[in-house]
Protein backbone atom coordinates (compact mmCIF):
# COMPACT_ATOMS: atom_id res chain seq x y z
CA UNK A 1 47.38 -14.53 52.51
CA UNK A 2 49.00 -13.64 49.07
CA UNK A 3 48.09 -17.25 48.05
CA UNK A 4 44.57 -16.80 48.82
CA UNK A 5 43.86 -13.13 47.14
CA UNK A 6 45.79 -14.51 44.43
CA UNK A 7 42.43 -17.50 43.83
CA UNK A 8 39.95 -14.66 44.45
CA UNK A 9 41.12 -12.21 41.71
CA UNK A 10 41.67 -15.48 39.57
CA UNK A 11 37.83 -16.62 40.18
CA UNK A 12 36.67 -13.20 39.56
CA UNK A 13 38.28 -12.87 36.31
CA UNK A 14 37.05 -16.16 35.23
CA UNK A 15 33.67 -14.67 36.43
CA UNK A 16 33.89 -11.53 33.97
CA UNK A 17 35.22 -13.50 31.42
CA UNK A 18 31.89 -15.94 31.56
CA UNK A 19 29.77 -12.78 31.21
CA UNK A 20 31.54 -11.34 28.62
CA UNK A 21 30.94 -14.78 26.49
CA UNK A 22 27.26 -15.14 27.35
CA UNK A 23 26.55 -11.34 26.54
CA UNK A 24 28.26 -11.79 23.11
CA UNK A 25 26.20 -14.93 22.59
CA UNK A 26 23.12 -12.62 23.15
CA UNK A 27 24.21 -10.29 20.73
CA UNK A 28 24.54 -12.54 17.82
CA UNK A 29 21.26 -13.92 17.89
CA UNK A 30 19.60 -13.55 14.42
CA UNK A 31 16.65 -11.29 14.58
CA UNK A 32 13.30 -12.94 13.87
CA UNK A 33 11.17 -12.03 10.48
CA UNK A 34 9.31 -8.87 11.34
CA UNK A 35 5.68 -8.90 9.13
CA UNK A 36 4.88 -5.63 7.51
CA UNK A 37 1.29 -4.90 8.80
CA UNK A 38 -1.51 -3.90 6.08
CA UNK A 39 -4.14 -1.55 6.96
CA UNK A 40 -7.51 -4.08 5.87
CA UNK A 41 -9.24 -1.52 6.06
CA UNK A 42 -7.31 -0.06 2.85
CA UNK A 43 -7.84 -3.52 0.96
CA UNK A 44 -10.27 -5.86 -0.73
CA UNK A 45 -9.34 -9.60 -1.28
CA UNK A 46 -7.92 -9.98 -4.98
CA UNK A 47 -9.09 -13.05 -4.43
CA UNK A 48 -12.25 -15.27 -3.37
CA UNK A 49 -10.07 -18.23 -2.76
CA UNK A 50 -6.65 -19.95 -1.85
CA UNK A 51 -4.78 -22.97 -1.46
CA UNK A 52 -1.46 -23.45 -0.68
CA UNK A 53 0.23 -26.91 -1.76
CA UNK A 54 3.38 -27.73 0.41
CA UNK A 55 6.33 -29.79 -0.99
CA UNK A 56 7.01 -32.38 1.72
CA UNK A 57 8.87 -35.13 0.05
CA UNK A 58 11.94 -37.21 1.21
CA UNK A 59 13.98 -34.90 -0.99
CA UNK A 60 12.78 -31.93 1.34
CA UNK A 61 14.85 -33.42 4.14
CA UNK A 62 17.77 -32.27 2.06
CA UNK A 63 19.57 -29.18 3.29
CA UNK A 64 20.05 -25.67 1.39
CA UNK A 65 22.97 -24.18 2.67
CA UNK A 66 22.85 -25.22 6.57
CA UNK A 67 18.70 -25.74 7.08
CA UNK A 68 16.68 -28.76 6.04
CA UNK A 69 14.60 -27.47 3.22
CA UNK A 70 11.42 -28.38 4.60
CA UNK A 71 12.21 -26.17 7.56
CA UNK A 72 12.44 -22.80 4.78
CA UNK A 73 9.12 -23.69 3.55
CA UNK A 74 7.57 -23.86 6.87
CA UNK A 75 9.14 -20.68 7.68
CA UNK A 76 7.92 -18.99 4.75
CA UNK A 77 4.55 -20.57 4.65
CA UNK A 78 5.18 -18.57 8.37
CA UNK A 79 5.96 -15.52 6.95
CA UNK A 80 3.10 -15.25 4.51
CA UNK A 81 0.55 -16.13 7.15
CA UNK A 82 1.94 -13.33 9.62
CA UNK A 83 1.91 -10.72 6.98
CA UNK A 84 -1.39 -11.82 4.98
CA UNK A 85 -4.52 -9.69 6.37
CA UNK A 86 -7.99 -11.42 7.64
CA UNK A 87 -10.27 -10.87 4.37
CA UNK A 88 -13.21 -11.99 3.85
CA UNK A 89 -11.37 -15.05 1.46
CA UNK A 90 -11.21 -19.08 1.67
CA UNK A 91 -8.46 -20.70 2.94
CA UNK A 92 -6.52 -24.26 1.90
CA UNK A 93 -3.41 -26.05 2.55
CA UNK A 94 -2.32 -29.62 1.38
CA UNK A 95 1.11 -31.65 1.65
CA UNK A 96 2.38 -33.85 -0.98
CA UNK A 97 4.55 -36.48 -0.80
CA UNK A 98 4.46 -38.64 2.78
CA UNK A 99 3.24 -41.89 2.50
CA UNK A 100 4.49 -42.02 -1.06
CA UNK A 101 3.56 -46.10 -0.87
CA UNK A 102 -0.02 -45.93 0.08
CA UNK A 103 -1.79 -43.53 -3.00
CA UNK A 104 -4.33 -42.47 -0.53
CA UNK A 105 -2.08 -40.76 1.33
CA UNK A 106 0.33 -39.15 -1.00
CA UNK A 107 -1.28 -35.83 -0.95
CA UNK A 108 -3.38 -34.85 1.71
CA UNK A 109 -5.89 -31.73 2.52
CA UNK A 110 -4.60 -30.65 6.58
CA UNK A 111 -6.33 -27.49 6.34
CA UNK A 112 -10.06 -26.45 4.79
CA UNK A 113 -11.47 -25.19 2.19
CA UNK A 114 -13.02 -22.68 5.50
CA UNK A 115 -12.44 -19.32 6.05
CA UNK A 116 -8.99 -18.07 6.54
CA UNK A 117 -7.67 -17.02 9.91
CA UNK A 118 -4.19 -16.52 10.77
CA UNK A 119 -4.29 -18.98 13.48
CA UNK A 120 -5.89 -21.67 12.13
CA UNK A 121 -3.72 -21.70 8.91
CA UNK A 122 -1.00 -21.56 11.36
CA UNK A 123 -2.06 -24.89 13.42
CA UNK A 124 -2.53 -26.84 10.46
CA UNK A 125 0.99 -25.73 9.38
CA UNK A 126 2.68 -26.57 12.33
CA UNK A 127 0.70 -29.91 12.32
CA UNK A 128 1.76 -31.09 9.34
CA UNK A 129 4.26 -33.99 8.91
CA UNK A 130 7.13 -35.01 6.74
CA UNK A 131 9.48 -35.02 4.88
CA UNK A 132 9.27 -38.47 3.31
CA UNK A 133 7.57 -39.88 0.28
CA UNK A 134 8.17 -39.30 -3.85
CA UNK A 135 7.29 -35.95 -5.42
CA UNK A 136 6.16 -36.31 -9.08
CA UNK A 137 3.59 -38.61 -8.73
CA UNK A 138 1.86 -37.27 -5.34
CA UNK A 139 2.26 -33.52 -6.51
CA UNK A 140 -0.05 -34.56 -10.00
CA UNK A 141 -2.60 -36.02 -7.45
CA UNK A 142 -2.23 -32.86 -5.64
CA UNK A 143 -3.44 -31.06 -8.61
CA UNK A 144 -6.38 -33.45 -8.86
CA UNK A 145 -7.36 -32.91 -5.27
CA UNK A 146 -7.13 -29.61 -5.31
CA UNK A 147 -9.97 -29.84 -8.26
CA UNK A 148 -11.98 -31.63 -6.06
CA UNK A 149 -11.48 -29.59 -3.07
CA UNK A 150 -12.21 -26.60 -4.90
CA UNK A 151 -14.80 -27.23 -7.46
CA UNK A 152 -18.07 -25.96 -5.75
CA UNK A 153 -15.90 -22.60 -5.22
CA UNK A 154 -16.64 -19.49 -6.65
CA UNK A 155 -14.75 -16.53 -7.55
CA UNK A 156 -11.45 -15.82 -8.13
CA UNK A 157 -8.72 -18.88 -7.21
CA UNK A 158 -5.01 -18.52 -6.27
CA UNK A 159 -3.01 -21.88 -6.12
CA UNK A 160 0.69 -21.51 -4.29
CA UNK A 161 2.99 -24.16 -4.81
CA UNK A 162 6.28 -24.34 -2.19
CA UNK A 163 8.36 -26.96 -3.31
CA UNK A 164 12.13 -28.00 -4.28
CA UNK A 165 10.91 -29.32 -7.13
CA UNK A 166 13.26 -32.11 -7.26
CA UNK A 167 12.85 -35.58 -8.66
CA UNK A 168 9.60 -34.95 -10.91
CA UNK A 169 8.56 -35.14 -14.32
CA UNK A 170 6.03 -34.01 -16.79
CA UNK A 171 3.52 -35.40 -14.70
CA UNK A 172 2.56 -32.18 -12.24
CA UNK A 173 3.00 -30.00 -15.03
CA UNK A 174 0.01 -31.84 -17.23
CA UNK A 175 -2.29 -31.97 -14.07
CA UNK A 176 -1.23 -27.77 -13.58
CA UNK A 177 -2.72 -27.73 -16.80
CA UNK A 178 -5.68 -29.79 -16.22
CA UNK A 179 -6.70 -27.69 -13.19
CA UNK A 180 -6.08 -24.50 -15.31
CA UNK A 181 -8.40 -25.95 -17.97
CA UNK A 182 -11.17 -26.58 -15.33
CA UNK A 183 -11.29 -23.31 -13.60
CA UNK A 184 -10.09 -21.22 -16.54
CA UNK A 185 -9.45 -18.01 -16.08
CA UNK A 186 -10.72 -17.90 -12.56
CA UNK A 187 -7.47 -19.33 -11.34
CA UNK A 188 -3.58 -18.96 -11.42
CA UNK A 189 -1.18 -21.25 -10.01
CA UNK A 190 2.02 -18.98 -8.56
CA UNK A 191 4.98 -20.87 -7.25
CA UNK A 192 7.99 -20.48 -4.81
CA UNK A 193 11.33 -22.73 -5.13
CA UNK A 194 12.70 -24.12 -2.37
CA UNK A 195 16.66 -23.86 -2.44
CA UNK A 196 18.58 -23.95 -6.03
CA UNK A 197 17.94 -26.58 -8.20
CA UNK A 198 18.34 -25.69 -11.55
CA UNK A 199 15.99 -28.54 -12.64
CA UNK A 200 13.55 -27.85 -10.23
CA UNK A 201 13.76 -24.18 -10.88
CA UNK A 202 12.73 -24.92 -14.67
CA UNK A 203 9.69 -27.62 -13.48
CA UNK A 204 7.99 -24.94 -11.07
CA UNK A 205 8.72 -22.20 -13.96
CA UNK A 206 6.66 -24.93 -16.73
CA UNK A 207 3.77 -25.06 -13.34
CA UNK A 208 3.38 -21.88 -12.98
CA UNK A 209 3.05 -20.87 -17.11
CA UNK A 210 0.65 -23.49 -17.11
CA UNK A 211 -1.48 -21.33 -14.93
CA UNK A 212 -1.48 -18.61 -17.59
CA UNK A 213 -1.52 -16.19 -15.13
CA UNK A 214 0.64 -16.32 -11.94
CA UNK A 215 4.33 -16.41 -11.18
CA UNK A 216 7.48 -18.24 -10.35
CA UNK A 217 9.85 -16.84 -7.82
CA UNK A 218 12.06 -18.52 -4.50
CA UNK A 219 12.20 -18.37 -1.30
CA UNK A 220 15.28 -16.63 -1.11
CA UNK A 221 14.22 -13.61 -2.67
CA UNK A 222 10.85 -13.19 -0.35
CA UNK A 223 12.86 -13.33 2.37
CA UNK A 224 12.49 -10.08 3.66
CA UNK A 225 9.51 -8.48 4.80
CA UNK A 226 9.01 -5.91 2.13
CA UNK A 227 9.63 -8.91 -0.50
CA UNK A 228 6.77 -10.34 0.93
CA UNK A 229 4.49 -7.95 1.39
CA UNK A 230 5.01 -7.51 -2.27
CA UNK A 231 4.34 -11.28 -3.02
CA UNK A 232 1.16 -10.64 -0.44
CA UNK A 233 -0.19 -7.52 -1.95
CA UNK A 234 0.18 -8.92 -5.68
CA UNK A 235 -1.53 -12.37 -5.03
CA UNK A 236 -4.70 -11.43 -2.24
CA UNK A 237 -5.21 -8.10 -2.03
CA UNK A 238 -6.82 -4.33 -4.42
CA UNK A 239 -7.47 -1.56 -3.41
CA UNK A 240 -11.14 -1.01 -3.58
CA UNK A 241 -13.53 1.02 -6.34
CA UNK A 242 -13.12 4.60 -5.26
CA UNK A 243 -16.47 6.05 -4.49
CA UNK A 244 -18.19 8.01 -7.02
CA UNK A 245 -18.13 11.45 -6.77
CA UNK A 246 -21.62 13.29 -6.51
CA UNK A 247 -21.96 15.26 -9.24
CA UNK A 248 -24.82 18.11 -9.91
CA UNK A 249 -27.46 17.12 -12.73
CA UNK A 250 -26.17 17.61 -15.76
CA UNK A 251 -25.83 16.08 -19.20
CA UNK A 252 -23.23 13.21 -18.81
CA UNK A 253 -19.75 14.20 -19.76
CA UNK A 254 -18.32 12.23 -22.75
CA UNK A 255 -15.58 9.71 -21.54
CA UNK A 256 -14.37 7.84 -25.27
CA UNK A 257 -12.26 5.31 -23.53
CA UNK A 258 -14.43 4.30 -20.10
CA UNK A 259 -11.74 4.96 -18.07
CA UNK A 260 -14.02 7.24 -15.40
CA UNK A 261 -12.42 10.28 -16.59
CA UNK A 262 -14.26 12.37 -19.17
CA UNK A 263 -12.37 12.99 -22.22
CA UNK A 264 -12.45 16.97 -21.01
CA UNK A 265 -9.95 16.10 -18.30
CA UNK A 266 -8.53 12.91 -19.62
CA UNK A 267 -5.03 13.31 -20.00
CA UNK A 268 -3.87 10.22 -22.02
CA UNK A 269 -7.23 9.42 -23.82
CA UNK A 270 -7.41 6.02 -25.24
CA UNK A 271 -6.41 4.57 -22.14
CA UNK A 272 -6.67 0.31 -22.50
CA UNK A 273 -9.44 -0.98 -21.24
CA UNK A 274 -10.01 -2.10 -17.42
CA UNK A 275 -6.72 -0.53 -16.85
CA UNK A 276 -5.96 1.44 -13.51
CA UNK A 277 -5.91 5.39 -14.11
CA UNK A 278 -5.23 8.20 -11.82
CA UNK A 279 -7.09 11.46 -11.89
CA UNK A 280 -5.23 12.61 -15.02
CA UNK A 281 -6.83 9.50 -16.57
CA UNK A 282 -3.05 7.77 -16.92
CA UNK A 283 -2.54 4.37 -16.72
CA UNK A 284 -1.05 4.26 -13.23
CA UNK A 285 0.89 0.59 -14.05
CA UNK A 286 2.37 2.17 -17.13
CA UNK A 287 4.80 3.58 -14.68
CA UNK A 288 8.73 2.46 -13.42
CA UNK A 289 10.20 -0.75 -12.85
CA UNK A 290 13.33 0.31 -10.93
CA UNK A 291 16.66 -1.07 -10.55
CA UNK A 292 19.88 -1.59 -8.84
CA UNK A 293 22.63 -0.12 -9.69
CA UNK A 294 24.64 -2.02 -12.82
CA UNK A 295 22.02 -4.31 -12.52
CA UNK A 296 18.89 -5.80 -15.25
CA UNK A 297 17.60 -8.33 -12.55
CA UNK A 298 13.66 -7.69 -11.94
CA UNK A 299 13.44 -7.30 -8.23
CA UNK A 300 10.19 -8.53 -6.65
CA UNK A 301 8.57 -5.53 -5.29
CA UNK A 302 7.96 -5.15 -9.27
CA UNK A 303 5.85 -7.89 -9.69
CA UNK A 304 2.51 -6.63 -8.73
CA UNK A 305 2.69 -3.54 -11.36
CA UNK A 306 4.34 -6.01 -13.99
CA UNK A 307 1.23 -8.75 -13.62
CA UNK A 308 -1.19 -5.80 -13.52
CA UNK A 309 0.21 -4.94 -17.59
CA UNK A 310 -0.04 -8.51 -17.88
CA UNK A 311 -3.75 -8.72 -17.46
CA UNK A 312 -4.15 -5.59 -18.89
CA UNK A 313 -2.67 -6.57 -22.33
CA UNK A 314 -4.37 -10.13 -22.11
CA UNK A 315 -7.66 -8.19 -21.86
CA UNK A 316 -6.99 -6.04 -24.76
CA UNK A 317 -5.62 -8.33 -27.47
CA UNK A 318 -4.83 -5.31 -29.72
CA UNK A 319 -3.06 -3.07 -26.90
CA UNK A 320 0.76 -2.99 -27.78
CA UNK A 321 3.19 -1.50 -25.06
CA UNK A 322 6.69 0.20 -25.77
CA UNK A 323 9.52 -1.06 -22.42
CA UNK A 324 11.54 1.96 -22.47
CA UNK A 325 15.08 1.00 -20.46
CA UNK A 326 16.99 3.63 -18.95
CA UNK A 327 19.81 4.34 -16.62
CA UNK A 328 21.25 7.09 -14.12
CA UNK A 329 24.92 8.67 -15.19
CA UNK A 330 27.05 6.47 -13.36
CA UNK A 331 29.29 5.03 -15.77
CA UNK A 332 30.00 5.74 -19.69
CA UNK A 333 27.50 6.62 -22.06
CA UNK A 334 28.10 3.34 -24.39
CA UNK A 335 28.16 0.91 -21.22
CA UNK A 336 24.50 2.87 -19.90
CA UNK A 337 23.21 2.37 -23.49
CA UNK A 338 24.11 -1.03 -23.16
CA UNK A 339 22.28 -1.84 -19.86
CA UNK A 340 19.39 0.25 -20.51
CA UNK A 341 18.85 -2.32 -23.17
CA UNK A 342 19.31 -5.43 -21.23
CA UNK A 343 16.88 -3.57 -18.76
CA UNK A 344 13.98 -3.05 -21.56
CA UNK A 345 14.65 -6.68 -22.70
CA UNK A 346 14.47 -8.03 -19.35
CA UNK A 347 10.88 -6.56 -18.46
CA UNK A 348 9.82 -7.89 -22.06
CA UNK A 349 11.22 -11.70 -21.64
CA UNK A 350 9.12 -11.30 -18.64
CA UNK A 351 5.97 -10.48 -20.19
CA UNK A 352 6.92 -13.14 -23.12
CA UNK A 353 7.25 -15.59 -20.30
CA UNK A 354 3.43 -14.87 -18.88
CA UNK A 355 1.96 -15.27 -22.58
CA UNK A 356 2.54 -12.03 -24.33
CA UNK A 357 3.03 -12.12 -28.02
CA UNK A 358 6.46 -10.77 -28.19
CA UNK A 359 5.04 -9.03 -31.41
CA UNK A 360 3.04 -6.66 -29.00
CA UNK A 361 6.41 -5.67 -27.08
CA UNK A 362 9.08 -3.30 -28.26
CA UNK A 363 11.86 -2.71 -26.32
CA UNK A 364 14.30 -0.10 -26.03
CA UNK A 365 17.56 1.47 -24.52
CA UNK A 366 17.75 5.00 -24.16
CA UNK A 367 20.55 5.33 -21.44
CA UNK A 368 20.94 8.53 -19.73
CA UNK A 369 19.53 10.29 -22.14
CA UNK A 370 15.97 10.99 -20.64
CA UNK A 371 16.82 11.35 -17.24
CA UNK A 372 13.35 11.55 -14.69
CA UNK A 373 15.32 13.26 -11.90
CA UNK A 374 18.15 14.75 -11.10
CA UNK A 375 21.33 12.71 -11.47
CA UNK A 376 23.44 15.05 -8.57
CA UNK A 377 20.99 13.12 -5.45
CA UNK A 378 21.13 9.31 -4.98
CA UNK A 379 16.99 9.66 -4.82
CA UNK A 380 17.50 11.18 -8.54
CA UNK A 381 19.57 8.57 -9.60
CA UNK A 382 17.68 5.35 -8.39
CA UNK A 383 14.61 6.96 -10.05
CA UNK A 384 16.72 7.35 -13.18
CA UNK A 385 17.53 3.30 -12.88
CA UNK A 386 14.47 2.20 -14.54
CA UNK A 387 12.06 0.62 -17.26
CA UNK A 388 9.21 2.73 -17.89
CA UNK A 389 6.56 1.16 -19.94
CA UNK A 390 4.16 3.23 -22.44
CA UNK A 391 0.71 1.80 -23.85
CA UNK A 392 0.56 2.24 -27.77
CA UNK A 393 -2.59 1.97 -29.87
């Protein structure tokens, strides 16, 4: 009898114990990407147009940490499509690189030009094949194609290349620039690495200044969903014209610098032209670029305000802008000087790097000396971890 409760409580451990594991198993399942939802009814497409040029080359098939790389561009490709509203814009997506042998094939359209729906971006996505092929050669046809594919479009054009940007030359970057030349100022050409290759890092940079106009940034740091609505917001989608406020007959108040606010209420007159303004008549861009803490690195979520001075300043050629760096108390007074300055130079390298005459830039530390908020609250003193950046005529 002993013998046989002895199996019983032995089986019923072993029973727990199996539980147990499976429960734990549960519990470190990574959660899936969760895609911040925009209001359309808050936005207007930035855009008229879109096409999205995947990377999938033998050299995707290579892994970045533990996952094939070609997997992390479908799963941001993913990402983008679950968070990017149905506007009313035009949707593309071709692959580069199968087939490498047969030049027909190297780079091929899977998905419009048609309008954009979530789902049928998504089909084509999960339809498409690879990895296999070259890279340089099939991504410079891509460039052609897209030409093609593209040139009875009208409107406003946004090119995303996802790639590793591994075993290329010269050869995209020229064709970037022929497709820039054709469509002018109409399109930009924005671009997301694929893992960390320094080389391939510095080609997609060279693709994307060729556009004149968009971005280079990674998958890594769009990982998360705000990152990404970010990317989302700056590339597709504005807010739209506000509506015009009825106003009694009366002679037409004087507004100097055609920002919509007459120079009676106008705050910061002389406001550059086309720029954003808020009811003060402010330039709502020439606001803060925050930071980490110890830290100069430009974090995404900036990019949308940053690209907005961008075309600002490229649409008033005589508009310079003072980057103001400054820092919350944590720290010494000489290091905070010191990093407010790296901060101000950081936000103007950037600007350099999108085509700004550095000549039109000055940048400078002020530390904690010119504190926003308070530096007793950690709100205060992330607010006071910034780059604040001031139009000058």
């Amino acid at each position: 009898m002993a013998k046989h409760l002895f199996k019983l409580l032995f089986i019923l451990i072993f029973s727990i114990l199996l539980i147990s594991c499976g429960g734990e198993k549960v519990m470190k399942t990574a959660p899936s990407f969760e895609p911040y939802q925009f209001d359309a009814n808050q936005y207007v497409p930035k855009v008229d147009n879109f096409m999205v040029i995947l990377d999938t080359s033998s050299s995707m098939a290579d892994k970045y940490g533990q996952t094939e790389k070609a997997k992390i561009a479908k799963e941001f490709l993913t990402a983008m499509n679950q968070t990017l509203p149905e506007l009313n814009y035009n949707g593309a997506l071709m692959t580069f690189g199968r087939d490498g042998a047969l030049i027909d094939k190297s780079a091929m359209l899977v998905y419009g030009p048609t309008k954009y729906t979530t789902s049928g971006f998504e089909s084509a996505l999960n339809a498409t094949k690879g990895p296999g092929g070259d890279s340089s050669l099939p991504l410079a046809k891509a460039f052609a194609a897209a030409g093609e594919d593209l040139k009875s479009a009208q409107g406003p054009i946004a090119v995303i290349l996802v790639s590793d940007g591994e075993q290329m030359d010269q050869a995209p970057v020229t064709a970037a620039e022929a497709l820039k030349s054709q469509f002018g100022d109409r399109l930009c050409i924005d671009t997301v690495l694929v893992g960390d290759n320094p080389g391939g890092k510095m080609t997609l940079e060279q693709i994307a200044k060729a556009g004149g106009c968009g971005t280079s940034t990674t998958a890594d740091q769009l990982a998360s969903s705000a990152n990404m609505a970010g990317f989302v917001e700056s590339l597709f989608l504005a807010k739209p014209a506000p509506k015009p406020v009825p106003m009694a007959v009366a002679p037409k108040p004087l507004d100097s610098d055609k920002d919509g606010v007459p120079d009676n209420l106008d705050q910061c007159p002389n406001t550059p032209l086309g720029a954003t303004v808020d009811a003060r008549g402010c330039w709502t861009y020439a606001g803060k670029v925050l930071f980490d803490i110890n830290s100069y690195k430009i974090k995404p979520e900036a990019y949308p305000m940053l690209n907005e001075a961008v075309l600002i300043m490229k649409k008033n050629p005589d508009l310079k802008v003072e980057v103001d760096g400054h820092t919350d108390s944590t720290g010494t007074a000489a290091y905070n000087m010191t990093l407010s300055e790296k901060r101000a130079e950081a936000v103007k390298k950037y600007f350099v790097d999108q085509g700004i005459d550095p000549s039109r830039l000055a940048a400078k530390g002020f530390g904690i000396t010119k504190p926003a908020a308070s530096n007793k609250t950690k709100a205060g003193r992330t607010q006071n971890r910034r780059v604040e950046l001031t139009p000058v005529q």
